[in-house]
N, C-alpha and C. Protein backbone atom coordinates (compact mmCIF):
# COMPACT_ATOMS: atom_id res chain seq x y z
N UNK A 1 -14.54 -10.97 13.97
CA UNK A 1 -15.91 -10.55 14.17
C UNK A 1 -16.88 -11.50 13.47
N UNK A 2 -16.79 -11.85 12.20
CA UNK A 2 -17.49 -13.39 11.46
C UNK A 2 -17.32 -14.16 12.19
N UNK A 3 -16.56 -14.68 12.67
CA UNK A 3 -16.48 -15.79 13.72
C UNK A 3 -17.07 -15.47 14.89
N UNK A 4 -17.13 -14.71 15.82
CA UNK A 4 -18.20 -14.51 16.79
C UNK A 4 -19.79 -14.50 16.13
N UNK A 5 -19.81 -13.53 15.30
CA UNK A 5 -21.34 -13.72 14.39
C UNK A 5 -21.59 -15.17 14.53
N UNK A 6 -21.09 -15.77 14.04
CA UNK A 6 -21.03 -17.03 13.42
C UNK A 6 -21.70 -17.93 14.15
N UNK A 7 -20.70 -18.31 15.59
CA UNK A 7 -20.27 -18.90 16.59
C UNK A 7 -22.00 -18.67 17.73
N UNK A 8 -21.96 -17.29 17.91
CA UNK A 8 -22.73 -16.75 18.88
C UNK A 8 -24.07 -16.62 18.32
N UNK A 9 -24.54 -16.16 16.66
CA UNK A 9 -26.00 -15.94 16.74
C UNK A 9 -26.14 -17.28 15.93
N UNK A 10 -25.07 -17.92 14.93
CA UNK A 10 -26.04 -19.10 13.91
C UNK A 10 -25.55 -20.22 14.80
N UNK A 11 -24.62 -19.73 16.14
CA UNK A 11 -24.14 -21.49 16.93
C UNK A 11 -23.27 -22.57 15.97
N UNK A 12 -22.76 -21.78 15.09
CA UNK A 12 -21.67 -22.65 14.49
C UNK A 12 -20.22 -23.15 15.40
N UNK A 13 -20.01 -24.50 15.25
CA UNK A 13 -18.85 -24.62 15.70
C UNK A 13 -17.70 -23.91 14.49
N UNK A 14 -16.96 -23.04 15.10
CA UNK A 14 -15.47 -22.70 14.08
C UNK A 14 -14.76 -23.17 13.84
N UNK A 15 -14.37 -24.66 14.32
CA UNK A 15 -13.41 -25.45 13.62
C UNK A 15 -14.27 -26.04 12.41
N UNK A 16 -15.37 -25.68 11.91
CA UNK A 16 -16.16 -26.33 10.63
C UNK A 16 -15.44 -25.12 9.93
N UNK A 17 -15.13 -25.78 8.47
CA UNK A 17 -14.59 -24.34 7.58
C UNK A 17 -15.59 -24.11 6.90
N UNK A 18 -15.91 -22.83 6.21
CA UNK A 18 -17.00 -22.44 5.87
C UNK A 18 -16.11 -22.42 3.91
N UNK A 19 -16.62 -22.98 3.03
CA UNK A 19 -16.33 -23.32 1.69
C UNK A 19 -16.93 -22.54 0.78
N UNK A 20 -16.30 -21.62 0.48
CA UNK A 20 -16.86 -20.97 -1.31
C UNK A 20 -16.43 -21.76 -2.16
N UNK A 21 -16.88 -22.33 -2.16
CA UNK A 21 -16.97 -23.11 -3.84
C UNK A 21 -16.59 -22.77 -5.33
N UNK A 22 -15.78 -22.68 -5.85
CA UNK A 22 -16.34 -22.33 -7.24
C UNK A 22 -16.07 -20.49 -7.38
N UNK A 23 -16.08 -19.81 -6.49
CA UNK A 23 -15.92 -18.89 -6.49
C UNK A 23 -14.36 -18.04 -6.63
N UNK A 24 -14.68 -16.79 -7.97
CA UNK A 24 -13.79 -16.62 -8.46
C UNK A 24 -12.62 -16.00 -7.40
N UNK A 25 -11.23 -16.40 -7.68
CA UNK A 25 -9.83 -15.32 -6.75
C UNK A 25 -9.95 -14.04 -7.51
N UNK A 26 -10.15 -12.99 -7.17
CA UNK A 26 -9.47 -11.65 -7.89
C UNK A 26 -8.38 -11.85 -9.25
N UNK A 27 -8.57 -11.38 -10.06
CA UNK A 27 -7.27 -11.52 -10.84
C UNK A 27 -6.59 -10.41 -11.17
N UNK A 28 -6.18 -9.47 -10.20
CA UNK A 28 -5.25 -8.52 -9.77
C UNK A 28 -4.91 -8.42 -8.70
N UNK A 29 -3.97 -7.46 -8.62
CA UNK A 29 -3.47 -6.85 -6.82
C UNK A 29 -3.92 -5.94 -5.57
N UNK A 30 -5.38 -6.01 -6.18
CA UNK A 30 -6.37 -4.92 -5.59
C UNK A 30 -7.64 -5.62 -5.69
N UNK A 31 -8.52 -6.27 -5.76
CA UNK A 31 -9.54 -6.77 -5.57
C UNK A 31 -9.59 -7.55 -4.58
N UNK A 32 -9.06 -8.19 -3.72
CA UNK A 32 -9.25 -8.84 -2.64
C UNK A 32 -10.33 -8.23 -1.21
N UNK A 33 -9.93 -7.11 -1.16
CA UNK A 33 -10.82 -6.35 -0.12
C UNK A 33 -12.35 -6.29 -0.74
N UNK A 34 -12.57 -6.06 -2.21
CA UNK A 34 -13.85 -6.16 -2.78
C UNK A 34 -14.48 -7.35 -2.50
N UNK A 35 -13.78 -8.63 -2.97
CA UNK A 35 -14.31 -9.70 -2.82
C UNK A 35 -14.85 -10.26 -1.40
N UNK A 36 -13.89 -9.88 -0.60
CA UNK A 36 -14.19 -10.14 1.11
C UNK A 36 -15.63 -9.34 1.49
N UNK A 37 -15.82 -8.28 1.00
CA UNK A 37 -16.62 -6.98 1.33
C UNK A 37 -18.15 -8.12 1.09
N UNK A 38 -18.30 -7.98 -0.42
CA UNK A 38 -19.22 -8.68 -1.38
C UNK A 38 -19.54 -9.90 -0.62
N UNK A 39 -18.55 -10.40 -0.86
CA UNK A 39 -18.74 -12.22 0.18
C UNK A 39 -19.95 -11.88 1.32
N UNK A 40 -19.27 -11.07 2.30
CA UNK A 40 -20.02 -10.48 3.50
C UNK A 40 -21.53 -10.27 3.42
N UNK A 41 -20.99 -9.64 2.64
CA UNK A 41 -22.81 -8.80 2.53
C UNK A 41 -23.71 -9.42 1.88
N UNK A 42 -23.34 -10.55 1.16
CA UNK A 42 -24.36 -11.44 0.61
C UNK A 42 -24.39 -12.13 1.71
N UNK A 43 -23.78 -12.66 2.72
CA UNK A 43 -23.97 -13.66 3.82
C UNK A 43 -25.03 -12.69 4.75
N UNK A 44 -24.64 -11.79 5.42
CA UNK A 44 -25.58 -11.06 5.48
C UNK A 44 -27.20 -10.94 5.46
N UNK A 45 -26.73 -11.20 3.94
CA UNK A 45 -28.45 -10.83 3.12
C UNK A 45 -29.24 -11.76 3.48
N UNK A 46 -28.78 -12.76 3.27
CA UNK A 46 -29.15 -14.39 2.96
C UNK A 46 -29.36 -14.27 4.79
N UNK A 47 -28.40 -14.16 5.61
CA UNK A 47 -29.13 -14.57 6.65
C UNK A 47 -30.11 -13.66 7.41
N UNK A 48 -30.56 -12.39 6.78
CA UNK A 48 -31.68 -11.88 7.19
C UNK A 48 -33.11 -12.80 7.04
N UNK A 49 -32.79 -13.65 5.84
CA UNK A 49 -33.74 -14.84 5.45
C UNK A 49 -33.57 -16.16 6.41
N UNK A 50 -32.37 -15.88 7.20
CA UNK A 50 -32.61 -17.31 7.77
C UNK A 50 -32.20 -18.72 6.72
N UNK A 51 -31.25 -18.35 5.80
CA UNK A 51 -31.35 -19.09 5.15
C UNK A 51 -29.27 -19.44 5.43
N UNK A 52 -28.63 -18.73 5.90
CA UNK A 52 -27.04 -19.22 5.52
C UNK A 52 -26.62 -20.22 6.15
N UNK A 53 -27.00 -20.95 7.24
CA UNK A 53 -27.25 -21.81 7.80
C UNK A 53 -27.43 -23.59 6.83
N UNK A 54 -28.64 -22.91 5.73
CA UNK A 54 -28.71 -23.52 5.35
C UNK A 54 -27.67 -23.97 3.96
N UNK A 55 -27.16 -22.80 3.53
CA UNK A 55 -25.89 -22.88 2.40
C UNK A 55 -25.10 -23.55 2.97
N UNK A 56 -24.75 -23.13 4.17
CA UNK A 56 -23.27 -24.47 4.40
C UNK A 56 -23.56 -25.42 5.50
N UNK A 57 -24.76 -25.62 5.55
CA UNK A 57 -25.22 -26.96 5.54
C UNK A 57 -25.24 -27.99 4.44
N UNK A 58 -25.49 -27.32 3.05
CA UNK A 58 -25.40 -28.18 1.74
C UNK A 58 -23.70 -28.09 1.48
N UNK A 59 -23.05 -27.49 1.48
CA UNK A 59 -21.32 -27.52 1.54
C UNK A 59 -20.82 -26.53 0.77
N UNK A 60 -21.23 -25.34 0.82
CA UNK A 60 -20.76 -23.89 0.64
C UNK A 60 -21.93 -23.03 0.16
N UNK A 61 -20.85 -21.90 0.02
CA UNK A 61 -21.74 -20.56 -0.62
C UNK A 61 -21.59 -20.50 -2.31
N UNK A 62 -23.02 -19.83 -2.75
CA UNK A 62 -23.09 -20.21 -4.40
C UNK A 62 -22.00 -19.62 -5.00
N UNK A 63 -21.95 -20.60 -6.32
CA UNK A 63 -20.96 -20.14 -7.21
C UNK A 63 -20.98 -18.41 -7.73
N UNK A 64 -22.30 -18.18 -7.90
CA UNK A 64 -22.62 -17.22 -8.28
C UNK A 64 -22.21 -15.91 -7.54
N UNK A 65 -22.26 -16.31 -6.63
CA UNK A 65 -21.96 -15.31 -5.82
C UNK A 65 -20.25 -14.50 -5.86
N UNK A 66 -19.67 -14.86 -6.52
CA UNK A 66 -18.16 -14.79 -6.60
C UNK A 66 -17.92 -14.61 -8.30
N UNK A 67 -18.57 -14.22 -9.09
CA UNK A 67 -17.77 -14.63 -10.57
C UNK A 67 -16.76 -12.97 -10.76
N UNK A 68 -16.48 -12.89 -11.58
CA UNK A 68 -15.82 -11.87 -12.13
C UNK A 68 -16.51 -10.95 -12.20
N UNK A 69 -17.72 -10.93 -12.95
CA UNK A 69 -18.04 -9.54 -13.26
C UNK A 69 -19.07 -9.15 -12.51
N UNK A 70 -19.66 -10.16 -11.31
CA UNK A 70 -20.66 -9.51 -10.41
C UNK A 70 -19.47 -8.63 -9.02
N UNK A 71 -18.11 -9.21 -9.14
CA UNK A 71 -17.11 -8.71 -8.57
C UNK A 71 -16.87 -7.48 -8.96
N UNK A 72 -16.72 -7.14 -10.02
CA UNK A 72 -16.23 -6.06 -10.59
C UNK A 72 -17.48 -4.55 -10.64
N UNK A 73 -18.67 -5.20 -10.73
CA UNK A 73 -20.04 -4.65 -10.63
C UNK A 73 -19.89 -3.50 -9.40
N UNK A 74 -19.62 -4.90 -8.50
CA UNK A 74 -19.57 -4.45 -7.03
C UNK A 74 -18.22 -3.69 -6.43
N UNK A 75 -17.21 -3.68 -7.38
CA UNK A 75 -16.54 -2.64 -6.98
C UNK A 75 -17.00 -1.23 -7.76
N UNK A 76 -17.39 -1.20 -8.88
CA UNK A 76 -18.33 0.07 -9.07
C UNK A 76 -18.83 0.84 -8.35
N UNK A 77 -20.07 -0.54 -7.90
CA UNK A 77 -21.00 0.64 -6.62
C UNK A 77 -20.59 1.34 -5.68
N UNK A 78 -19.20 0.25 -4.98
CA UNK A 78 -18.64 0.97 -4.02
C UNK A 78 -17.91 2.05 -4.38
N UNK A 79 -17.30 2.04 -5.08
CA UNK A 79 -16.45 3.42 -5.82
C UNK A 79 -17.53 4.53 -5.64
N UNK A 80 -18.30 4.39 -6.11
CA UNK A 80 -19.97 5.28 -7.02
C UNK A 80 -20.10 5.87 -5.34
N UNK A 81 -20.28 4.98 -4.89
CA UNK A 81 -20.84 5.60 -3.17
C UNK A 81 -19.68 6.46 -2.74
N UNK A 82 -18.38 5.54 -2.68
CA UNK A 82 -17.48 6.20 -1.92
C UNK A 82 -17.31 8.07 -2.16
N UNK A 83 -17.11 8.01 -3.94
CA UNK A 83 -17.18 9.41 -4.55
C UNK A 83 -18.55 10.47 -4.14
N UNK A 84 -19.35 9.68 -3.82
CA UNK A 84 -20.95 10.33 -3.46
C UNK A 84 -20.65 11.05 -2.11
N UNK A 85 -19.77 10.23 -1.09
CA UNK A 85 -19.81 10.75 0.08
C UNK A 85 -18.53 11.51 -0.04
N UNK A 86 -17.72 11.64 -0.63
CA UNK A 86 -16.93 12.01 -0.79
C UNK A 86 -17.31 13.95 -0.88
N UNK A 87 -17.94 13.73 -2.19
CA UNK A 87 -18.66 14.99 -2.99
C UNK A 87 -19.38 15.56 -1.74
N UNK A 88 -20.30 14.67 -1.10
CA UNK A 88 -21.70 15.55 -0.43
C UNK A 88 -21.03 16.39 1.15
N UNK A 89 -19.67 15.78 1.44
CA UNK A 89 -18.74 16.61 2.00
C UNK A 89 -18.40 17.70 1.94
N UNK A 90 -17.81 17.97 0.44
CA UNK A 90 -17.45 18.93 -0.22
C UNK A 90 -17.97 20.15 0.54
């Protein structure tokens, strides 16, 4: 589905690889789905601005965007929500 996004609204060719840079791997056996999630939704963000286009035009997405503890932040929130909808079920 990123790859059609991709392909179809920013006209990227997909054989270009798209490069995180600098950006941290999970360092457990369970953060991977967070990090993918996060990744997303900052691409996302950024291209509501019209701007992701321009990130990997310069040769990836920011470092920042990937460290440890904005990772870990962001599995919080999601937890925080998940339990919210969880509860308002109840």
């Amino acid at each position: 589905m990123l790859n059609t996004w991709l392909e179809r609204d920013l006209q990227l060719d997909m054989k270009t690889m798209i490069v995180a840079t600098g950006i941290t791997q999970q360092a457990n056996n369970f953060d991977c789905g967070v990090h993918v999630l996060y990744i997303i939704t900052k691409m996302i963000e950024v291209e509501k601005n019209g701007k992701l286009l321009e990130y990997l035009e310069k040769g990836g997405l920011p470092v920042e965007w990937g460290t440890a503890e904005i990772v870990a932040n962001y599995r919080q929130e999601v937890r925080d929500l998940f339990i919210s909808l969880v509860e308002s079920d109840a």
